[in-house]
Protein backbone atom coordinates (compact mmCIF):
# COMPACT_ATOMS: atom_id res chain seq x y z
CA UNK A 1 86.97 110.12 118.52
CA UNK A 2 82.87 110.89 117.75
CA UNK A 3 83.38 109.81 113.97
CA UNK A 4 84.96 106.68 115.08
CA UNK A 5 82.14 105.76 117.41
CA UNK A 6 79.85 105.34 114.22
CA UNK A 7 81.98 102.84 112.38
CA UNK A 8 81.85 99.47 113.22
CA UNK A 9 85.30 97.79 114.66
CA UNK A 10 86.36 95.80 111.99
CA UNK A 11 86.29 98.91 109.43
CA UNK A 12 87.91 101.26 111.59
CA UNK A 13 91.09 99.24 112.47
CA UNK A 14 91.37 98.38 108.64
CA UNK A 15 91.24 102.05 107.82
CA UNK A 16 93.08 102.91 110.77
CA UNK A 17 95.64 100.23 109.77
CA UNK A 18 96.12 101.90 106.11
CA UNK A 19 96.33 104.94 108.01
CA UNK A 20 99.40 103.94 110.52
CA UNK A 21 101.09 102.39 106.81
CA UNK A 22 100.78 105.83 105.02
CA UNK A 23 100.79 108.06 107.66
CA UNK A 24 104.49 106.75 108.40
CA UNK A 25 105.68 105.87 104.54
CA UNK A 26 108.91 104.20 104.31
CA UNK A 27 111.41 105.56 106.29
CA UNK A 28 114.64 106.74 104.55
CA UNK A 29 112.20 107.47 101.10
CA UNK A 30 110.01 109.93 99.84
CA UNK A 31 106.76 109.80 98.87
CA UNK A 32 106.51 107.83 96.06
CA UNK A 33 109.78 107.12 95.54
CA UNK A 34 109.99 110.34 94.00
CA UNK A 35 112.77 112.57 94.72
CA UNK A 36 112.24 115.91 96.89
CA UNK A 37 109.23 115.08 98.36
CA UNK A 38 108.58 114.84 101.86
CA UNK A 39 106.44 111.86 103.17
CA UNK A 40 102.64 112.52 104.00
CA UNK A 41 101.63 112.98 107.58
CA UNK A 42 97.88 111.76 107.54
CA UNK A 43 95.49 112.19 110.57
CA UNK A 44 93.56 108.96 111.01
CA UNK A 45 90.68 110.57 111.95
CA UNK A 46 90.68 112.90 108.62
CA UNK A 47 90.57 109.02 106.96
CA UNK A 48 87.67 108.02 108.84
CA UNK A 49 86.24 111.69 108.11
CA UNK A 50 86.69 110.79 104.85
CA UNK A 51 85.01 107.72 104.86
CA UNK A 52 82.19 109.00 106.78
CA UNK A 53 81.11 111.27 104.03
CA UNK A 54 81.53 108.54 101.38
CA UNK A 55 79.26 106.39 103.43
CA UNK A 56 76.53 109.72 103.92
CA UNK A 57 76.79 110.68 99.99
CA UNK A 58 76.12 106.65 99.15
CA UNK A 59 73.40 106.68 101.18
CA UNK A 60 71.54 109.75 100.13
CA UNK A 61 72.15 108.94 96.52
CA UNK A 62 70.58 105.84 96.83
CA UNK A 63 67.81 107.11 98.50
CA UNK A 64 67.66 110.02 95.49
CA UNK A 65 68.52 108.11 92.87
CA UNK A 66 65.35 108.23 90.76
CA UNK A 67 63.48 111.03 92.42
CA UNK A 68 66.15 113.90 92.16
CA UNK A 69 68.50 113.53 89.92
CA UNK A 70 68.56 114.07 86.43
CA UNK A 71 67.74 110.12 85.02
CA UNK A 72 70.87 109.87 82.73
CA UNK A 73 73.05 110.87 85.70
CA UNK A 74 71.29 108.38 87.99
CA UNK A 75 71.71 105.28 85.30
CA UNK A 76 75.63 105.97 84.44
CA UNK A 77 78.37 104.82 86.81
CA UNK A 78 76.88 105.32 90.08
CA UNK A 79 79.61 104.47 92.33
CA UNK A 80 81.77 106.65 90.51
CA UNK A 81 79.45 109.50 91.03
CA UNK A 82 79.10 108.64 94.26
CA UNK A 83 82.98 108.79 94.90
CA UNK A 84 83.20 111.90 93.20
CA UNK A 85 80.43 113.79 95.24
CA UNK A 86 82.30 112.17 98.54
CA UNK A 87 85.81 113.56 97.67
CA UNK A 88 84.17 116.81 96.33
CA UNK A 89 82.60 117.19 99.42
CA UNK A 90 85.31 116.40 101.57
CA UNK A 91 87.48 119.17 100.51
CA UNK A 92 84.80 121.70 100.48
CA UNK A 93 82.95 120.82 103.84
CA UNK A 94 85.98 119.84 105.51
CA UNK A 95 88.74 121.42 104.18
CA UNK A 96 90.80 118.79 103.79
CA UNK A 97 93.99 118.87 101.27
CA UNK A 98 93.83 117.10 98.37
CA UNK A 99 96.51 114.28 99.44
CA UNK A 100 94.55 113.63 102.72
CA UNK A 101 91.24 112.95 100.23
CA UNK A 102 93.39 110.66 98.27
CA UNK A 103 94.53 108.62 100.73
CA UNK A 104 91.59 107.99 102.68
CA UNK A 105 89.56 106.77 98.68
CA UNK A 106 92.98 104.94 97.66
CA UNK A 107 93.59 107.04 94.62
CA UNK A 108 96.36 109.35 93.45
CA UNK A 109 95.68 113.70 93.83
CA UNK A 110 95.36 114.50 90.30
CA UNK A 111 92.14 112.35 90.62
CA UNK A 112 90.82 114.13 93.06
CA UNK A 113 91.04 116.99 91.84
CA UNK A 114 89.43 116.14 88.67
CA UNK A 115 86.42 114.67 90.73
CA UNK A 116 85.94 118.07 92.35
CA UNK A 117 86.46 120.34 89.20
CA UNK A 118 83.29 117.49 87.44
CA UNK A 119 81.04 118.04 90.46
CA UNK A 120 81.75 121.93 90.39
CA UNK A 121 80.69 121.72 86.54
CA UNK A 122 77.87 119.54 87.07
CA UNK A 123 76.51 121.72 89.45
CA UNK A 124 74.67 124.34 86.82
CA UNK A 125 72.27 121.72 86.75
CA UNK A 126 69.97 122.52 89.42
CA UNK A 127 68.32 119.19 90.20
CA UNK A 128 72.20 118.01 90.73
CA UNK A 129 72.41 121.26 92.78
CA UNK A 130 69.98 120.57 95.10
CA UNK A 131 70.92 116.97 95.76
CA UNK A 132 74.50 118.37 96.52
CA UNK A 133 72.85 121.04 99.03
CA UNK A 134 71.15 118.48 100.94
CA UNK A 135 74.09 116.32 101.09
CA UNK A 136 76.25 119.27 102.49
CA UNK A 137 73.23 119.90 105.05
CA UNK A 138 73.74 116.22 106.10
CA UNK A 139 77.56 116.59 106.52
CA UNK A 140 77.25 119.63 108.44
CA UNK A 141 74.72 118.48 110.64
CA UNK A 142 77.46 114.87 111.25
CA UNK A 143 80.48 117.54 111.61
CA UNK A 144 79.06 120.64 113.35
CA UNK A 145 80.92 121.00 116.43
CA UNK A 146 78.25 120.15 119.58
CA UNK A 147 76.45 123.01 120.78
CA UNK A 148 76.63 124.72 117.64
CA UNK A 149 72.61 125.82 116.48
CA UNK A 150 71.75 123.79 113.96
CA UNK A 151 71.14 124.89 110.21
CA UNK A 152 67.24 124.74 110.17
CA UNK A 153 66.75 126.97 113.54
């Protein structure tokens, strides 16, 4: 578990805790109490994949936050870009379903979706563009299986 290595203790056992509670549901009941649906198997380490990315995205947005991006994307409701870009990027770097992305940010699939459809529109803009490029760079460069050639050779 090479993602897990990164994280410090006490944040992986909470996420792997939520992840044991959801990965599981309630037995006897479908997901959400809904009828007809099946529970939700979660990987753990598709959580802390999850995560991972959220933590990268914060990171380099803070770091771009007044050079790159256009200035009233940068002022309005950071962490909620922020989010956004993670989730967006976690379904298109890592292919992960929409449910899994949900689960891992705490927040229903309809949501996610919509955060991935706003960063797929925002995207024309090419400053926004660019700052999404280099954050999938960064992602690939954390998830690249070893002794793949890197991007830049």
């Amino acid at each position: 578990m090479a993602v897990a290595s990164i994280a410090n203790n006490a944040w992986l056992s909470e996420v792997l805790g939520m992840a044991g509670g959801l990965a599981n549901a309630l037995p006897g009941k479908s997901a959400r109490g809904r009828p007809g649906l099946t529970p939700l198997r979660l990987n753990p380490v598709d959580l802390v994949s999850c995560r991972v990315v959220w933590r990268l995205v914060t990171e380099l947005f803070v770091a771009a936050c007044g050079a790159e991006l256009p200035a009233a994307m940068a002022r309005r409701r950071p962490h909620c870009h922020m989010r956004q870009i993670a989730m967006y990027l976690s379904h298109v770097m890592l292919s992960l379903p929409y449910q899994t992305i949900a689960a891992a940010f705490g927040l229903d699939r309809t949501t996610v979706m919509h955060a991935c459809a706003v960063i797929e529109d925002r995207r024309d803009d090419l400053a926004y563009d660019r700052f999404i490029e280099r954050c999938e760079r960064c992602i690939m460069a954390v998830f690249q299986p070893f002794g793949q050639p890197h991007a830049g050779r």
